[in-house]
C-alpha atoms as a PDB file:
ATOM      1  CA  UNK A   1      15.359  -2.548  -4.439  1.00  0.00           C
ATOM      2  CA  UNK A   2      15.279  -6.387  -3.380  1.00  0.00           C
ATOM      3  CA  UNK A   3      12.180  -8.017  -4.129  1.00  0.00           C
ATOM      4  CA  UNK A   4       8.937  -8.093  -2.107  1.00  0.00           C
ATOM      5  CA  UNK A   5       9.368 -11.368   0.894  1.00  0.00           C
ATOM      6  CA  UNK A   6       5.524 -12.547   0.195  1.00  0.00           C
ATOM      7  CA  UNK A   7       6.273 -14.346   3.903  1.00  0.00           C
ATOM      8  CA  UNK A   8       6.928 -11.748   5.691  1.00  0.00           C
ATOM      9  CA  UNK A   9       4.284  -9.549   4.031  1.00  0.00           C
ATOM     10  CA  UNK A  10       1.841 -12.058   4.319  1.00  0.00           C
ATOM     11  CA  UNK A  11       2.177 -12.444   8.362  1.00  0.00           C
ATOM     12  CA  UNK A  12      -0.422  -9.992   9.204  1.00  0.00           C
ATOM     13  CA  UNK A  13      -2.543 -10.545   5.988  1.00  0.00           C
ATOM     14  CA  UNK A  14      -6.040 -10.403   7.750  1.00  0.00           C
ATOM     15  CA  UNK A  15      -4.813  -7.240   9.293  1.00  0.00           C
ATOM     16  CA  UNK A  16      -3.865  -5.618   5.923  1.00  0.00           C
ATOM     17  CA  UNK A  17      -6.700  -6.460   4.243  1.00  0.00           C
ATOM     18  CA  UNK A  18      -9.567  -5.159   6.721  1.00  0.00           C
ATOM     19  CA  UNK A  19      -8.804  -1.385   4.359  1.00  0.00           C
ATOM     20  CA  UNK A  20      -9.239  -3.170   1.110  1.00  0.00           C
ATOM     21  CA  UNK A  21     -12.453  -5.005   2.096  1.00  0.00           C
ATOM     22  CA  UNK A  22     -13.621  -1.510   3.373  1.00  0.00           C
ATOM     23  CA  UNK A  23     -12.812   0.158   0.297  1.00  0.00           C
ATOM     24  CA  UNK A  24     -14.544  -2.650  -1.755  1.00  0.00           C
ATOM     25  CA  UNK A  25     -17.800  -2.254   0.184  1.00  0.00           C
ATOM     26  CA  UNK A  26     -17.471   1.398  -1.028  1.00  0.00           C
ATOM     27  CA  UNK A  27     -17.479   0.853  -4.812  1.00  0.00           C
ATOM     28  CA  UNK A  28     -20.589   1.237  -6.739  1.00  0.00           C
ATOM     29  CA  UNK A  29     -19.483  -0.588 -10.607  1.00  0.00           C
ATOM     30  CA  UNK A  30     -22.398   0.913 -13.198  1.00  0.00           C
ATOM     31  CA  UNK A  31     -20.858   0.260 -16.474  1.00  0.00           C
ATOM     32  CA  UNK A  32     -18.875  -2.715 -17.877  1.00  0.00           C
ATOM     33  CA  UNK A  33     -15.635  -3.141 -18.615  1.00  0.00           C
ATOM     34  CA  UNK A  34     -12.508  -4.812 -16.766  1.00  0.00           C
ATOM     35  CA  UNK A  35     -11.177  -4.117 -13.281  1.00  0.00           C
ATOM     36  CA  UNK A  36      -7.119  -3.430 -13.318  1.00  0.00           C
ATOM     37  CA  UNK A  37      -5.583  -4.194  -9.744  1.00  0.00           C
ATOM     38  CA  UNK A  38      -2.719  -1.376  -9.474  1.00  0.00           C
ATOM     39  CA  UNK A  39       0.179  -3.199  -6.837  1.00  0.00           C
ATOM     40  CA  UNK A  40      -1.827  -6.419  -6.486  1.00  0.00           C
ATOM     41  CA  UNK A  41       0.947  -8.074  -4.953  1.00  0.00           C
ATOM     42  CA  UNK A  42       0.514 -11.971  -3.616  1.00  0.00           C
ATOM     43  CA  UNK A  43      -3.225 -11.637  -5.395  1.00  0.00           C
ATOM     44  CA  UNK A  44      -5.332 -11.739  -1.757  1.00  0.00           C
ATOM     45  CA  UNK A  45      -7.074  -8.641  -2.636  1.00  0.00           C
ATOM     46  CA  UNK A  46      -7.195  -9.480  -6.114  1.00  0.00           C
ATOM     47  CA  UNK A  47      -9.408 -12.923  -5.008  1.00  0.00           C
ATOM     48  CA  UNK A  48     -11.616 -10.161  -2.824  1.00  0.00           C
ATOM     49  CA  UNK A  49     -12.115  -8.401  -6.293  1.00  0.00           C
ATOM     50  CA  UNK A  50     -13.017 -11.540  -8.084  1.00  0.00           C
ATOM     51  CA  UNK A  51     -15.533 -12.594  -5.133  1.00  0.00           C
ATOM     52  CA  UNK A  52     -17.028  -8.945  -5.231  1.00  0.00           C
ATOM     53  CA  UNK A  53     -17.527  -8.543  -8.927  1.00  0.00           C
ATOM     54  CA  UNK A  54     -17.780 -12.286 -10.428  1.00  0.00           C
ATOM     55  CA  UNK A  55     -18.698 -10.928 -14.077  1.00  0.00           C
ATOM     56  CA  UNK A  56     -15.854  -8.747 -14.302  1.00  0.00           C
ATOM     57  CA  UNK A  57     -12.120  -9.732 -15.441  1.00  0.00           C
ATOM     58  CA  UNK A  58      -9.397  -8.695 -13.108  1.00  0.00           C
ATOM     59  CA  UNK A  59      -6.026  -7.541 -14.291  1.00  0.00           C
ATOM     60  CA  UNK A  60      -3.657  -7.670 -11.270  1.00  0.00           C
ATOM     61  CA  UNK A  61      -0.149  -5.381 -11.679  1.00  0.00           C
ATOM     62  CA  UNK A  62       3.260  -5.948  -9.796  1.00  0.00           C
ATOM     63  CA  UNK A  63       6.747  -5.338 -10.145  1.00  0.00           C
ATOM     64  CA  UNK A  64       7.744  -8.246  -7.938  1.00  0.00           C
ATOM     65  CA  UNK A  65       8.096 -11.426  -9.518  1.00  0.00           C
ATOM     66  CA  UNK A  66       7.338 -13.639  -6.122  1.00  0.00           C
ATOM     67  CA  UNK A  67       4.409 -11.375  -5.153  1.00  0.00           C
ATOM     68  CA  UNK A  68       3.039 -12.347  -8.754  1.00  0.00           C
ATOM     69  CA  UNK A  69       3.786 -16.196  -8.966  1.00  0.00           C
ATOM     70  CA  UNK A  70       1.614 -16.626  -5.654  1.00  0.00           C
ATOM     71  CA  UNK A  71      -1.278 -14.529  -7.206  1.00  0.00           C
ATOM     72  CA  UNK A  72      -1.612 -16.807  -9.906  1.00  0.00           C
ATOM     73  CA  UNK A  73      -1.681 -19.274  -7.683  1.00  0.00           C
ATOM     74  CA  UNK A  74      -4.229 -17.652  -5.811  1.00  0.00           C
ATOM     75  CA  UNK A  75      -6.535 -16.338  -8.279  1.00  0.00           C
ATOM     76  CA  UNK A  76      -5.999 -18.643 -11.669  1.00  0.00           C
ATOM     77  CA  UNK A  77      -9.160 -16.859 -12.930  1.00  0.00           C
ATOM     78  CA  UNK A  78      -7.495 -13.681 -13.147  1.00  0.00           C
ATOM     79  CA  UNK A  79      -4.786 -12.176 -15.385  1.00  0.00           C
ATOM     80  CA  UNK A  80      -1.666 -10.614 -13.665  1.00  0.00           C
ATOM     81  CA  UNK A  81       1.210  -9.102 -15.717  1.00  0.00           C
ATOM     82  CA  UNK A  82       4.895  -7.632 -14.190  1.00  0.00           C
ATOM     83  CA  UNK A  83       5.205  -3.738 -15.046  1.00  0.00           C
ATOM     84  CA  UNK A  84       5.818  -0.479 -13.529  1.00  0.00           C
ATOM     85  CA  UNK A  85       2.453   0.244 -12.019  1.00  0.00           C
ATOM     86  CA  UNK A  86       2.976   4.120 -12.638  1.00  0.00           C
ATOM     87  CA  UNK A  87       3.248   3.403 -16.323  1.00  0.00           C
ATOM     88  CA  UNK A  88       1.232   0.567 -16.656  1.00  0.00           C
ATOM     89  CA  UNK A  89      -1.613   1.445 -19.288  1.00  0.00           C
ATOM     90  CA  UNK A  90      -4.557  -0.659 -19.845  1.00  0.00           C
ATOM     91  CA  UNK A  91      -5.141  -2.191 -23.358  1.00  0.00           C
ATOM     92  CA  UNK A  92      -9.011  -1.017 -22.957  1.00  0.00           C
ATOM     93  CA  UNK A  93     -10.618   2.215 -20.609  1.00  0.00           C
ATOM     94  CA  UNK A  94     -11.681  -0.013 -17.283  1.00  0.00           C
ATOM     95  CA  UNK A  95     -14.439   0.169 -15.630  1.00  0.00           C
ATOM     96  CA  UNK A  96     -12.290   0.202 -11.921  1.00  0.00           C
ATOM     97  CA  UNK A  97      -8.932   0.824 -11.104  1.00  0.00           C
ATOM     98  CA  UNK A  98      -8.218   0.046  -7.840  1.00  0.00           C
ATOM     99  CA  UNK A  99      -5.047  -0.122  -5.497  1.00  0.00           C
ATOM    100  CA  UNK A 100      -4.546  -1.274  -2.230  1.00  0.00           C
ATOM    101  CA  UNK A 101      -1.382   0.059  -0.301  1.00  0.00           C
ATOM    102  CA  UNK A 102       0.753   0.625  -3.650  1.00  0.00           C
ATOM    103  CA  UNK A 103       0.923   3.948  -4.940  1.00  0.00           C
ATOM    104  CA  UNK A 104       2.553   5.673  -2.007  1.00  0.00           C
ATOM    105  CA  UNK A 105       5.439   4.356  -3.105  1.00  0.00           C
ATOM    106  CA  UNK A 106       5.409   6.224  -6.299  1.00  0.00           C
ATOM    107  CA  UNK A 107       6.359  10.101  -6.867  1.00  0.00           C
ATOM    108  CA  UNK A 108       4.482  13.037  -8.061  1.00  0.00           C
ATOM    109  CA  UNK A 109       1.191  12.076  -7.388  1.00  0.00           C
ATOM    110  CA  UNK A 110      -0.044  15.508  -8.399  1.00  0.00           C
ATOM    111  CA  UNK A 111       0.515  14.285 -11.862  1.00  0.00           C
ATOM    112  CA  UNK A 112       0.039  10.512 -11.354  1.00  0.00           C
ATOM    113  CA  UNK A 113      -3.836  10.888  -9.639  1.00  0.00           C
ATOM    114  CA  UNK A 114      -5.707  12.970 -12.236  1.00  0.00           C
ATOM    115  CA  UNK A 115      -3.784  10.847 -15.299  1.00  0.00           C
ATOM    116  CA  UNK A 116      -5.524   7.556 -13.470  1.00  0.00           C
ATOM    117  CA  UNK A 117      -8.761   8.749 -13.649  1.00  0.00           C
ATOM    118  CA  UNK A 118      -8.174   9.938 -17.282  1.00  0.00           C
ATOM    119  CA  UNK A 119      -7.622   6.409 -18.122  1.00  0.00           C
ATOM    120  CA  UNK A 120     -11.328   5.115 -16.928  1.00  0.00           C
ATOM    121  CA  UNK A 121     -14.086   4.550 -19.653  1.00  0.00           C
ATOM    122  CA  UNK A 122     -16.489   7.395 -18.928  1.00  0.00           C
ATOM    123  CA  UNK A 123     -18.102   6.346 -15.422  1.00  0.00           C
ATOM    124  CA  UNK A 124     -15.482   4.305 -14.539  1.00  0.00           C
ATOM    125  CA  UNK A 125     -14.456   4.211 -10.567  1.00  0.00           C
ATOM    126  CA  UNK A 126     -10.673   5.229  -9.159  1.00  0.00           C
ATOM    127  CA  UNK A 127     -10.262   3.527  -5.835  1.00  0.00           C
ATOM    128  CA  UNK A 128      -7.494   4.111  -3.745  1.00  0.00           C
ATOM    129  CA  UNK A 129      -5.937   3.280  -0.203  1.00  0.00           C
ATOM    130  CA  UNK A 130      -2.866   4.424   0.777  1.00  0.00           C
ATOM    131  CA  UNK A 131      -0.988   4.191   4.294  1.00  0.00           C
ATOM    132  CA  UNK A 132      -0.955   7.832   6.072  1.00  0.00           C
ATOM    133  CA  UNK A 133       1.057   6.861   9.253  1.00  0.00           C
ATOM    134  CA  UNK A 134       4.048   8.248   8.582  1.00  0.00           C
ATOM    135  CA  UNK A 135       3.978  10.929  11.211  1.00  0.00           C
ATOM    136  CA  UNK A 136       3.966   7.801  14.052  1.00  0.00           C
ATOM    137  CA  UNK A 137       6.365   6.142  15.382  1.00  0.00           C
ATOM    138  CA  UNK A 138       6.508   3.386  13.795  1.00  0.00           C
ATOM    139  CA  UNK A 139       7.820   5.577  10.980  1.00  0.00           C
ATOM    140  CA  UNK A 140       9.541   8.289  12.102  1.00  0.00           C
ATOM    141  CA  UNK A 141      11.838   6.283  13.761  1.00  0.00           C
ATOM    142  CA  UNK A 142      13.204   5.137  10.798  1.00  0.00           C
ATOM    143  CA  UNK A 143      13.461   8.359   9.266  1.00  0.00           C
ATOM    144  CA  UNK A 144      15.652   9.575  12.906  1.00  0.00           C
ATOM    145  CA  UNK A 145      17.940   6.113  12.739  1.00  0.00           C
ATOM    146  CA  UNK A 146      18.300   6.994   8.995  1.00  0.00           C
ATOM    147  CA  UNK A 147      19.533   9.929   9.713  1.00  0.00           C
ATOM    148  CA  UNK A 148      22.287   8.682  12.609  1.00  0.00           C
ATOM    149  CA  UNK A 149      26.108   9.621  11.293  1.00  0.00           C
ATOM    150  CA  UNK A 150      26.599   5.556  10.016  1.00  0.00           C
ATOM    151  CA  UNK A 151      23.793   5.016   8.022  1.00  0.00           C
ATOM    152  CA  UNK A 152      22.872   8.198   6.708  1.00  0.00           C
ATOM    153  CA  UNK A 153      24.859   8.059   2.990  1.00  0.00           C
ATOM    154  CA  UNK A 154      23.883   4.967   2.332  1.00  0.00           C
ATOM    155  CA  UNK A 155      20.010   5.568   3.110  1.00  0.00           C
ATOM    156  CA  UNK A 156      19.382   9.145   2.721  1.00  0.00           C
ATOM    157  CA  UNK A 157      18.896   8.278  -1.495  1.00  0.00           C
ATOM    158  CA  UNK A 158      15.717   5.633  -0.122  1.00  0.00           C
ATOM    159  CA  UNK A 159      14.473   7.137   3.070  1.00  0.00           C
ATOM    160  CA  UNK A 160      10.662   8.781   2.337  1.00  0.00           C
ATOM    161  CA  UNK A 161       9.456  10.608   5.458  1.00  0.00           C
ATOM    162  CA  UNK A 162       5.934  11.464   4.121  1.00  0.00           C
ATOM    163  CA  UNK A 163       4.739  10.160   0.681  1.00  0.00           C
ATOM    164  CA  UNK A 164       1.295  10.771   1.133  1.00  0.00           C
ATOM    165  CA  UNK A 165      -0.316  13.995   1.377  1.00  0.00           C
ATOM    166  CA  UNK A 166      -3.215  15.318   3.383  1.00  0.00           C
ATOM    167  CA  UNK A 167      -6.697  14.331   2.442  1.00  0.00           C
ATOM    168  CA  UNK A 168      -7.368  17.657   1.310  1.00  0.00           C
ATOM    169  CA  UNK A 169      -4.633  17.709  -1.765  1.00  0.00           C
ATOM    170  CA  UNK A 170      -6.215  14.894  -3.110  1.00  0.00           C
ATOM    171  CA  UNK A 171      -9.672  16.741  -3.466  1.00  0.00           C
ATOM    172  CA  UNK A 172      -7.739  19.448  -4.948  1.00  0.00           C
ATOM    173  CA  UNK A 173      -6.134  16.899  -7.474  1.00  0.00           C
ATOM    174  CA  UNK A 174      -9.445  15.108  -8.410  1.00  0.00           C
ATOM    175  CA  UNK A 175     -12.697  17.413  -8.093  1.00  0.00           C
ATOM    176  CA  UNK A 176     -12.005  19.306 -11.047  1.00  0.00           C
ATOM    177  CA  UNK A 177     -11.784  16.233 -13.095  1.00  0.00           C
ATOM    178  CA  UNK A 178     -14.462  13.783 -11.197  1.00  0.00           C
ATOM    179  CA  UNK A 179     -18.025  12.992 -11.482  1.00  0.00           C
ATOM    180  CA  UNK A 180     -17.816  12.394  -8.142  1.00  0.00           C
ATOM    181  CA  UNK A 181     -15.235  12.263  -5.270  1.00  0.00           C
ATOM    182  CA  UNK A 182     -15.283  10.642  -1.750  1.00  0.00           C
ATOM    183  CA  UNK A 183     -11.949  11.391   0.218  1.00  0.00           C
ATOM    184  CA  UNK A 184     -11.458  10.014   4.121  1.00  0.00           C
ATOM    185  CA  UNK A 185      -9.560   8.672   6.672  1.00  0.00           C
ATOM    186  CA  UNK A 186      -9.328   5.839   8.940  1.00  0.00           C
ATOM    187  CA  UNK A 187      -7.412   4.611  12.085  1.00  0.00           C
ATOM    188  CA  UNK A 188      -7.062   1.206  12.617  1.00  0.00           C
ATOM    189  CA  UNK A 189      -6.574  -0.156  15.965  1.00  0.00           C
ATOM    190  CA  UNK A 190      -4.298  -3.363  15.725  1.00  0.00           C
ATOM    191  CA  UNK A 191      -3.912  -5.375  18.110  1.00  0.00           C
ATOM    192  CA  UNK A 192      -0.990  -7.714  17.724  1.00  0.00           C
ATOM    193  CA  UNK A 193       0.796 -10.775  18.911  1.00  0.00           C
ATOM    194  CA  UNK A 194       4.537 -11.585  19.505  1.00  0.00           C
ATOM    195  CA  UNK A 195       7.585  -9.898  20.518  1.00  0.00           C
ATOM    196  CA  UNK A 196       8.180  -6.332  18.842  1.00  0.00           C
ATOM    197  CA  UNK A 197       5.597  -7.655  16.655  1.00  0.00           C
ATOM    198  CA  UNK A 198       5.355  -3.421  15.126  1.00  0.00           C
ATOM    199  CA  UNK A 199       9.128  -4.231  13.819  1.00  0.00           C
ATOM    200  CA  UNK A 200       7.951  -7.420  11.888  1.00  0.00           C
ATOM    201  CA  UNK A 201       5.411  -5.363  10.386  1.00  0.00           C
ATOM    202  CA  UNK A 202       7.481  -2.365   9.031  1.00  0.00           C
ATOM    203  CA  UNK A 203       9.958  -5.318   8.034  1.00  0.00           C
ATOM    204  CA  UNK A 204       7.333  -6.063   5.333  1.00  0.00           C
ATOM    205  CA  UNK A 205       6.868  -2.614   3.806  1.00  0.00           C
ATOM    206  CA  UNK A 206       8.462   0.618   4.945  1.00  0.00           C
ATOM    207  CA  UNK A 207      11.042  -0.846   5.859  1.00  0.00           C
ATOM    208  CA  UNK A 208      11.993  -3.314   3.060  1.00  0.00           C
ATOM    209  CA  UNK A 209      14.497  -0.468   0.859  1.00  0.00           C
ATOM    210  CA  UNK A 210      16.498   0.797   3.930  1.00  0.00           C
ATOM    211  CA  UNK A 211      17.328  -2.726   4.834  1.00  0.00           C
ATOM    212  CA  UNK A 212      17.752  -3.619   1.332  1.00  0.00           C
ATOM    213  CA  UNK A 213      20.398  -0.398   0.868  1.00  0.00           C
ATOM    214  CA  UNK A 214      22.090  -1.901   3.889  1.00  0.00           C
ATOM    215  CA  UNK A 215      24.783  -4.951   4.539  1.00  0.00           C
ATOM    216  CA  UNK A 216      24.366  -7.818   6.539  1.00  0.00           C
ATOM    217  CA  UNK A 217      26.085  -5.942  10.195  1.00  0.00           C
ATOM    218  CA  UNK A 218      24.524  -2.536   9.077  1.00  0.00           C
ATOM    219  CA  UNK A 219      21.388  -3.871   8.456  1.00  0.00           C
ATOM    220  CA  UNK A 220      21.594  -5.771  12.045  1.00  0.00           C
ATOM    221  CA  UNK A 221      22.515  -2.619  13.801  1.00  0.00           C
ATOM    222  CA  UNK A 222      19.853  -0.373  12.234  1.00  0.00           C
ATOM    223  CA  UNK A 223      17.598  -3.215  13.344  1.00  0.00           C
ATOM    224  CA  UNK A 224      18.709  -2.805  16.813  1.00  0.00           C
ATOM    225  CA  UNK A 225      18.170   0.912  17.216  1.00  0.00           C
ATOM    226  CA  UNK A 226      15.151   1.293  15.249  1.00  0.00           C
ATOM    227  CA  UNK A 227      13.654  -2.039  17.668  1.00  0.00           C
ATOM    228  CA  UNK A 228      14.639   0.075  20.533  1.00  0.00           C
ATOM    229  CA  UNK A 229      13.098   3.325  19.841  1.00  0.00           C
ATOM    230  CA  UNK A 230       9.677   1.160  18.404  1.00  0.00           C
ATOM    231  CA  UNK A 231       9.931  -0.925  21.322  1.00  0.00           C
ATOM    232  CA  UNK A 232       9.362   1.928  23.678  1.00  0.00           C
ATOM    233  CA  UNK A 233       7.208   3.279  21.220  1.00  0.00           C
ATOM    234  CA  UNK A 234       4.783   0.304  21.374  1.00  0.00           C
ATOM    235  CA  UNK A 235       4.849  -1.288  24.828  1.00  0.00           C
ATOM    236  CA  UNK A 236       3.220  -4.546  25.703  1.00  0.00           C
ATOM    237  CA  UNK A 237      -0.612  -4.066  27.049  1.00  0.00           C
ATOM    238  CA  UNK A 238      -1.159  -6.148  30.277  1.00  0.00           C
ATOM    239  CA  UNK A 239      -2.316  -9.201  28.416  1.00  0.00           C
ATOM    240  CA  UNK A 240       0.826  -9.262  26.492  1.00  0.00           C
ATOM    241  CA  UNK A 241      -0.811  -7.572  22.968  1.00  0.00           C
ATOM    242  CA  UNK A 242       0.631  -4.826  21.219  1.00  0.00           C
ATOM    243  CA  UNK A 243      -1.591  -1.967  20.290  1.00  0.00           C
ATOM    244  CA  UNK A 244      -0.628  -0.779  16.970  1.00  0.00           C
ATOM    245  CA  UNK A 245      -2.578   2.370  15.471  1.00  0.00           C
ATOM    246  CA  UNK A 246      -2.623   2.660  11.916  1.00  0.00           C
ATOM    247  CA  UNK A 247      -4.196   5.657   9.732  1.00  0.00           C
ATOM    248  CA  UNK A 248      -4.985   5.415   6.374  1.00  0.00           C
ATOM    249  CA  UNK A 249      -6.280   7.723   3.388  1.00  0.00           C
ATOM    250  CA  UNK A 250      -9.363   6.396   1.179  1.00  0.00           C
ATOM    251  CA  UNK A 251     -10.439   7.697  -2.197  1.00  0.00           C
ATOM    252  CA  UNK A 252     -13.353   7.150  -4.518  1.00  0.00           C
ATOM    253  CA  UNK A 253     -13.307   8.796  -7.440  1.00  0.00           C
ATOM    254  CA  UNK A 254     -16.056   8.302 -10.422  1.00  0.00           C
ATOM    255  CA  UNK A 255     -14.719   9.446 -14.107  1.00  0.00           C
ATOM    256  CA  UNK A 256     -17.074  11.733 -15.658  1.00  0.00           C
END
């Protein structure tokens, strides 16, 4: 997969960071120890972190070299290293492991969940957000361009029509092994600026390994169809803004 555009990720930053901030108001820290930022991409959330819980050092993960040279830039206090973040294994229990929009990318999270908490020191917090909107448009439109006769060898290997799971598996993965669990959801209301401003959007994250799987007049013309069907998906309102619903899964998990 090409590596993470911190540019185009970055152009809706306060937008994308409204569920992190959220999730940081939720976390209750009761026993020392570092905080490991799973995914912690160009380090904004990571500085959030730092601001929240000033004692504590912060351990940012990535895979994507870019996304990590502008959090140290962003957050020289903190320590970021390039690894797998499913693998990734801290060098001490943590006190909080916490991702932001990063492990929906990864498989098997019936395994991958309950293995996270094991790796908190005892009272240790798992916080989690994840995106949940792939049964919207703005996502299963990819999956049904995907899917047209010309682009469907090349991107059936990448496409991933629903990564996350209901709200309700994750209790079942986590109760049994927590202290303590908080699961929920939230729909965000966007309201954004610019022409098919919903395509510049996916263009940071879903969309980033079909286009990446594609050449330069296949990755045009999937552009085209999948702007069309978004496009009607996500009219202008009358002042010109472009409503943009977005759902998203929360988790809280204390270790016991």
């Amino acid at each position: 997969m090409a590596d993470w555009d911190p540019a185009q990720y970055l152009k809706f930053v306060d937008h994308r960071a409204r569920p992190a901030v959220d999730l940081i108001g939720r976390i209750a820290l009761d026993r020392s120890g570092e905080i490991i930022d799973l995914g912690c991409g160009a380090g904004n959330i990571a500085r959030l972190l730092a601001q929240r819980f000033p004692d504590r050092g912060i351990v940012g993960v990535d895979s994507s070299p870019d996304m990590l040279a502008q959090a140290r830039a962003a957050v020289p206090g903190a320590r970021f290293i390039e690894g797998d973040i499913g693998r990734f294994v801290p060098d001490a229990p943590p006190a909080l492991i916490f991702s932001n929009a990063a492990l929906h990318w990864l498989d098997d999270h019936v395994s991958l969940f309950p293995a996270l908490l094991g790796r908190l020191a005892p009272g240790g917090v798992l916080a989690v957000q994840m995106p949940r909107n792939h049964g919207a448009p703005s996502h299963t439109a990819m999956v049904e361009v995907s899917r047209m006769a010309r682009f469907r060898d090349k991107l059936a290997p990448v496409v991933r029509e629903s990564p996350v799971a209901a709200p309700g598996a994750y209790y079942a993965m986590l109760a049994p092994r927590a202290a303590h669990l908080d699961v929920w959801e939230t729909e965000y209301l966007h309201v954004l600026e610019g022409a098919n401003p919903v395509v510049e959007w996916t263009k940071g994250t879903a969309l980033r390994p079909l286009l990446a799987a594609l050449d330069g007049a296949e990755r045009a013309d999937f552009l085209e169809e999948y702007g069309r069907r978004v496009a009607a998906a996500y009219p202008p309102a009358p002042d010109g803004k472009t409503l943009f619903p977005f759902r998203r899964l929360f988790l809280v998990a204390r270790a016991r």
